[in-house]
Protein backbone atom coordinates (compact mmCIF):
# COMPACT_ATOMS: atom_id res chain seq x y z
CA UNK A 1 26.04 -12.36 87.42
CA UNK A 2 22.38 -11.63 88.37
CA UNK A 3 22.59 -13.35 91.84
CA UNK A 4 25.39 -11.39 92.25
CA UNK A 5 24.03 -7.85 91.35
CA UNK A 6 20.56 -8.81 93.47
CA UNK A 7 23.35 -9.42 96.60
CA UNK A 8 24.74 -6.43 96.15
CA UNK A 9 21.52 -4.62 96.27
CA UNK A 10 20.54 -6.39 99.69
CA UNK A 11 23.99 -5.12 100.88
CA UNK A 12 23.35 -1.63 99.48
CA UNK A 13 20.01 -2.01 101.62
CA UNK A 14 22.18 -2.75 104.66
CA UNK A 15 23.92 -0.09 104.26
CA UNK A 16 21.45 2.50 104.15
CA UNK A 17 19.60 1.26 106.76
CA UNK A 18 22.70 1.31 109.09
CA UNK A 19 23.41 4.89 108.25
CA UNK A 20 20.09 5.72 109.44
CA UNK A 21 21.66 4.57 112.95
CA UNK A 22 24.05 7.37 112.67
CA UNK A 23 24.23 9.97 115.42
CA UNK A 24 23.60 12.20 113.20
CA UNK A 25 20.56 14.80 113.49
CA UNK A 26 17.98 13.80 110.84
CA UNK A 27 14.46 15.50 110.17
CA UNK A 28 11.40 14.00 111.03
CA UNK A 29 9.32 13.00 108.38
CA UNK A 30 5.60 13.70 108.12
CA UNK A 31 3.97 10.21 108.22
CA UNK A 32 3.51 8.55 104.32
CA UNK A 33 -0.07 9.56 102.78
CA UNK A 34 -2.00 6.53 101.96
CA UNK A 35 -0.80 7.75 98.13
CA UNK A 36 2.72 7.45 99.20
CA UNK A 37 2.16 3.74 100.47
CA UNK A 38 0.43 2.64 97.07
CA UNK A 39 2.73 4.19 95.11
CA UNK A 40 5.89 2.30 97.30
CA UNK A 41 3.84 -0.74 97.05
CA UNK A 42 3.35 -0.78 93.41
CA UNK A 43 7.40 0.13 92.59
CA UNK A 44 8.22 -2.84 94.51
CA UNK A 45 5.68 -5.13 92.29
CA UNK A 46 7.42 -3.37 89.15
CA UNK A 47 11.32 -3.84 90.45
CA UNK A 48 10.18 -7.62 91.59
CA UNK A 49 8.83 -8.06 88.00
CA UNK A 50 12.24 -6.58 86.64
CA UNK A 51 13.90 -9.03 88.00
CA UNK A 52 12.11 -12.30 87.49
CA UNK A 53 12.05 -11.12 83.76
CA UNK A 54 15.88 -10.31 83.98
CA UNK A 55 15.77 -14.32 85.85
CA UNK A 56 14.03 -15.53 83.07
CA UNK A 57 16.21 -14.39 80.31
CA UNK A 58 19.18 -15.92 82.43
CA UNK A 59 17.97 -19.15 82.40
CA UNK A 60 16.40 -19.35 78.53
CA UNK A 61 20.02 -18.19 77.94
CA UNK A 62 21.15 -21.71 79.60
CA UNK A 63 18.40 -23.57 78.02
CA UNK A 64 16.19 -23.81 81.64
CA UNK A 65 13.25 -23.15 79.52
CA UNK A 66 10.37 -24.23 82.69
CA UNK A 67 12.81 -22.54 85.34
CA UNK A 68 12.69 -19.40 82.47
CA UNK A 69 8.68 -19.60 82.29
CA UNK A 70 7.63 -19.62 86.22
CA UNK A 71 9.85 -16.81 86.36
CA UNK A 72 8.47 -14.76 83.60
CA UNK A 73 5.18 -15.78 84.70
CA UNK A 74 5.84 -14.66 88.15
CA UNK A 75 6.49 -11.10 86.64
CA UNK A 76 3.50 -10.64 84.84
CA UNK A 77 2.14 -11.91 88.15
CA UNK A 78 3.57 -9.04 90.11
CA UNK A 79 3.06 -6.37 86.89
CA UNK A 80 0.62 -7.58 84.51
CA UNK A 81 1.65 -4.41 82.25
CA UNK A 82 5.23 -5.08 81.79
CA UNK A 83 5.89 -4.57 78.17
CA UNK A 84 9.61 -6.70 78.71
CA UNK A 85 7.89 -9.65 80.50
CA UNK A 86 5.14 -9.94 77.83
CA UNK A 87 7.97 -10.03 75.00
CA UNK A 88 10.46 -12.22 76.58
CA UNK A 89 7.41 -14.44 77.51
CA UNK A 90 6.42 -13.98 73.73
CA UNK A 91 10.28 -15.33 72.86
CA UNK A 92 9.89 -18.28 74.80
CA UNK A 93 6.68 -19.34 73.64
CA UNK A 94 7.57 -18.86 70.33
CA UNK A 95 10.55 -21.15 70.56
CA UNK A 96 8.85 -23.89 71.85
CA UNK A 97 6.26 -23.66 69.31
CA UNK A 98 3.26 -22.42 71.13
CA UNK A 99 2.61 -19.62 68.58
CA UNK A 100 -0.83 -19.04 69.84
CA UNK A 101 0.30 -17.67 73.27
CA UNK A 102 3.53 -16.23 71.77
CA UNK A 103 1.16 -13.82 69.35
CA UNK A 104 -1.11 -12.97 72.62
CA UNK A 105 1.99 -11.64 74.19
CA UNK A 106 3.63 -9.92 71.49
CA UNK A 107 0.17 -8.41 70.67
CA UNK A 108 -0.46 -6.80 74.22
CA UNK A 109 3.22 -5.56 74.76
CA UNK A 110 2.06 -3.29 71.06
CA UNK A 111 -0.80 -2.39 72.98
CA UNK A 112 0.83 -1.19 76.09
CA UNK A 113 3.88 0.42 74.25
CA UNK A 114 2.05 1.47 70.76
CA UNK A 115 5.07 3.58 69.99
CA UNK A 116 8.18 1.40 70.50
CA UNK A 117 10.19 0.58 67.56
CA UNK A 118 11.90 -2.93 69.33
CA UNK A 119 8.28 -4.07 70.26
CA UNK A 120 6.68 -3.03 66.85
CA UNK A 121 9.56 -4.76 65.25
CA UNK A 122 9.43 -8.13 67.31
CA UNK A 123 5.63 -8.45 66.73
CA UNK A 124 6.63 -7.37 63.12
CA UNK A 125 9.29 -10.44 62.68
CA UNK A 126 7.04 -12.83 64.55
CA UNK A 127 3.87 -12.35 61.89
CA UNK A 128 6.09 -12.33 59.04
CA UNK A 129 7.72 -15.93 60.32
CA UNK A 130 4.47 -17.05 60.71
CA UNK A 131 2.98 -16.08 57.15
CA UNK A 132 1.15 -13.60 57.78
CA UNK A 133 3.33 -10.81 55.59
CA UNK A 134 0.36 -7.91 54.93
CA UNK A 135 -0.09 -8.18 58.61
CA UNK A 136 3.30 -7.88 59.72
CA UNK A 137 3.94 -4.45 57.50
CA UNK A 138 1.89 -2.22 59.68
CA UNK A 139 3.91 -2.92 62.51
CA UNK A 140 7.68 -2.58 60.76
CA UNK A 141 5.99 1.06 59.84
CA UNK A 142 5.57 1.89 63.25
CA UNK A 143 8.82 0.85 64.32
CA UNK A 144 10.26 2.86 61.97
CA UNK A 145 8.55 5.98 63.05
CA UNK A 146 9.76 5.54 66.27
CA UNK A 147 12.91 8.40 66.45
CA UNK A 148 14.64 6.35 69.30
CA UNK A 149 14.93 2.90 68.43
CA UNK A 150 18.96 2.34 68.39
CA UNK A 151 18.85 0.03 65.58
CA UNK A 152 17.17 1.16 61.96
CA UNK A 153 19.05 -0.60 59.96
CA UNK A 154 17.58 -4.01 61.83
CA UNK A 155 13.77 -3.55 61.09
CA UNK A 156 14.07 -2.02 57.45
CA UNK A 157 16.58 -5.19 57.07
CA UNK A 158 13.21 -7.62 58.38
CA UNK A 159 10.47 -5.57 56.55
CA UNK A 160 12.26 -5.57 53.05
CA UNK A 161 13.05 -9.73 53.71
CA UNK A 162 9.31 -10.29 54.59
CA UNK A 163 8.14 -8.28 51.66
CA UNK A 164 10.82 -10.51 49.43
CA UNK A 165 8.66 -13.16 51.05
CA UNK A 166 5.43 -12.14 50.37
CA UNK A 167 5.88 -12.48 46.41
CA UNK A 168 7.25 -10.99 43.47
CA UNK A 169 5.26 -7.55 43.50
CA UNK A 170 6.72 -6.33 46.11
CA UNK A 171 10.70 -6.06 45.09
CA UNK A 172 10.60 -2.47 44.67
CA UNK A 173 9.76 -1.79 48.09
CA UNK A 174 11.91 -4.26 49.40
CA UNK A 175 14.82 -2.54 47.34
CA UNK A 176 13.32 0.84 49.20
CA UNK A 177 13.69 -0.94 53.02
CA UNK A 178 17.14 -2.66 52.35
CA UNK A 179 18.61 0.93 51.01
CA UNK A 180 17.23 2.39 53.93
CA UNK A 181 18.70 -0.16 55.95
CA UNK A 182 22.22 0.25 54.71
CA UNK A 183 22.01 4.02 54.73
CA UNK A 184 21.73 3.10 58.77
CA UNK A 185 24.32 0.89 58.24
CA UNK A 186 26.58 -0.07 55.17
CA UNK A 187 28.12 -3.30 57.17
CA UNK A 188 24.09 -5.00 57.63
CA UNK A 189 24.83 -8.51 56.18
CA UNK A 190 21.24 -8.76 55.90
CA UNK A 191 20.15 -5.74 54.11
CA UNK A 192 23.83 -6.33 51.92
CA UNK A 193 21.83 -10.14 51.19
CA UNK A 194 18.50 -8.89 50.72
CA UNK A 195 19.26 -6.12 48.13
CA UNK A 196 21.89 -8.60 46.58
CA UNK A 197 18.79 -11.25 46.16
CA UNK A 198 16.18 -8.63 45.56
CA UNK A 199 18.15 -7.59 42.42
CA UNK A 200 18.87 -10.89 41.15
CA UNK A 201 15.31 -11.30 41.08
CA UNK A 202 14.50 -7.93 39.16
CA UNK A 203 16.94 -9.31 36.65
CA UNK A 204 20.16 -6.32 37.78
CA UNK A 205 22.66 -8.66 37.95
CA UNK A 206 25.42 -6.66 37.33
CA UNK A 207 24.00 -4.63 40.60
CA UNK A 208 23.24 -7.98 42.38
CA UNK A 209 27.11 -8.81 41.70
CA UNK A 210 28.20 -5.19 43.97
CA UNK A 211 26.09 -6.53 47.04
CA UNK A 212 26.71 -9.89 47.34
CA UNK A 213 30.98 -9.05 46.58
CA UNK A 214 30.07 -6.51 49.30
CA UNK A 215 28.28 -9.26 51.60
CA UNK A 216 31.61 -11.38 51.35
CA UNK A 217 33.91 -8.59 52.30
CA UNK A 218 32.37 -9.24 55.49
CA UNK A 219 33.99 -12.38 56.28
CA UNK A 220 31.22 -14.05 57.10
CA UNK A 221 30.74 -17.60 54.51
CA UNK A 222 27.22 -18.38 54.08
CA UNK A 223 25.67 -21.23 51.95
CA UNK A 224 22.59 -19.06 50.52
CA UNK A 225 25.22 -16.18 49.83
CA UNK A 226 27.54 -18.55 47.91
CA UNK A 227 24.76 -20.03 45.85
CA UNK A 228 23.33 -16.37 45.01
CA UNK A 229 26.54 -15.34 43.82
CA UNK A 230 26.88 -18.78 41.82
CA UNK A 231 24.05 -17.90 40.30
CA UNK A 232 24.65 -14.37 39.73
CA UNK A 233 27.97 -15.31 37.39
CA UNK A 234 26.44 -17.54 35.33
CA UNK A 235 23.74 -14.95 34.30
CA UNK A 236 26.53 -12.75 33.58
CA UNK A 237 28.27 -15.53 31.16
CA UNK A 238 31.12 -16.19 34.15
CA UNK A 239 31.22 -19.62 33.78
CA UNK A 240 34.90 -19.57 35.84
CA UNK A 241 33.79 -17.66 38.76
CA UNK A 242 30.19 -19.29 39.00
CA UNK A 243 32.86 -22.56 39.30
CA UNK A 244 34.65 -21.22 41.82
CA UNK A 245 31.41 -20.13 43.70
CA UNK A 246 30.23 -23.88 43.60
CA UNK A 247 33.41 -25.38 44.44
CA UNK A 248 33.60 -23.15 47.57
CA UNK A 249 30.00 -24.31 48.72
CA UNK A 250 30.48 -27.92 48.21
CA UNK A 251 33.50 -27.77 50.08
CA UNK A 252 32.32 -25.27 53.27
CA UNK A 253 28.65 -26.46 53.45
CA UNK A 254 28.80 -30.05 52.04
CA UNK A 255 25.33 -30.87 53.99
CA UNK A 256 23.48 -27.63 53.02
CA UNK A 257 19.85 -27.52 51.37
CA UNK A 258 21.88 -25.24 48.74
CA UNK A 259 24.61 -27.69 47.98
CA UNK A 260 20.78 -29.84 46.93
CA UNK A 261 19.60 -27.11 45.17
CA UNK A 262 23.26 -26.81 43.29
CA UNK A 263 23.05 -30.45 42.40
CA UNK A 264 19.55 -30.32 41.53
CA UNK A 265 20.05 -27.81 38.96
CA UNK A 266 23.38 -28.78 37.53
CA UNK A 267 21.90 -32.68 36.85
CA UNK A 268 19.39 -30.53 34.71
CA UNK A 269 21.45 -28.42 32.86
CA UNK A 270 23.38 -31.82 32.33
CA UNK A 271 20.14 -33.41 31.00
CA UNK A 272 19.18 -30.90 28.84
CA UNK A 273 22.62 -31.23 27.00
């Protein structure tokens, strides 16, 4: 797809530059100010580093993770101050573990876009997976005050599950984020989760019951869902439906850490009788 778009660009070029062999009158231009030149110059460095970034994503897409790197690398090459290339870069050293680099890139795409929701939110979701939840805060805030990122409902979803991580204290303000988040939109399966656990936690659990029943109407089975609302019926005295809950995660994710869990803390109950 991306070979074929750059082609068709070259051919657009072709084009233009045989209409300029036209017989038709055309003005004579003043020649180009030496402004003009640098200016020309340093568009073409910023479409070149468009593309390797957009040749990057391509191949970490089809798993070419060193094709995917000397291309990124070859757009911060041509544009040092891309914000995309420093992110994408970011991505890719983050997946192969480097976390060191992947921070120094997320970190200076914040610092050359200060204002941008997806990059605030990115650097946001990489601190938080990394532990560092008081850091990563700040930078959900930002993205939030940014009136034109497309997608509220996906960074209050990741700054109420990092404060769930950060401990106990903070379930009220996760509660805040995850409302906010399905006030963007009611269908998040993430915020629907999140307020479902959050509430569980703060001991609501006839609450907790709406979300996660609301979570399954999505359609979409999840073991840590299943095991929530498991959990959820026997604190409401359900013994039948916290049954069924089990029997449906034993059978859907037989190899899950919650199916463990499950078994771990039936043999107990088990024991203590």
């Amino acid at each position: 797809m991306l070979r074929s778009r750059v082609a068709l660009l070259v051919a657009m070029g072709i084009l233009i530059a045989a209409c300029g062999n036209s017989n038709e009158i055309r003005k004579v231009s003043p020649p180009k100010s030496d402004t003009s030149v640098s200016e020309s110059k340093e568009e073409k460095k910023k479409d070149a580093a468009r593309i390797y970034v957009e040749l990057g994503q391509r191949y970490m897409e089809q798993g070419k993770l060193d094709f995917a790197m000397e291309n990124l690398n070859k757009a911060l090459d041509r544009d040092p101050n891309y914000v995309d290339a420093h992110t994408v870069i970011g991505v890719l050293y983050e997946h192969i573990g480097n976390t060191k680099a992947a921070e120094e890139h997320y970190s200076k795409a914040v610092q050359l876009a200060p204002k941008s929701g997806d990059v605030n939110n990115n650097y946001g979701q990489f601190l938080c997976a990394n532990g560092k939840y008081a850091q990563s805060i700040p930078y959900f805030t930002a993205a939030m005050a940014d009136p034109f990122y497309k997608t509220p409902d996906i960074v209050y979803s990741n700054a109420g599950s990092c404060l769930m991580k950060s401990g106990n204290g903070h379930l009220d303000e996760a509660v805040t984020d995850f409302r906010k988040a399905l006030e963007a939109n009611p269908k998040s399966g993430v915020a629907l989760f999140g307020m479902a656990d959050a509430l569980y936690q703060k001991e609501d659990f006839f609450h907790a019951r709406a979300f996660v029943q609301r979570f399954e109407a999505l359609g979409r089975p999840d073991p840590a869902a299943l095991l929530l609302a498991r959990n959820i019926e026997v604190k409401l005295g359900h013994p039948d439906a916290a049954r069924d809950y089990a029997q449906r995660l034993r059978e859907q994710f037989p190899d899950s850490e919650q199916v463990r869990v499950l078994d771990k803390a039936t043999s107990s109950t088990t024991e203590a009788h």
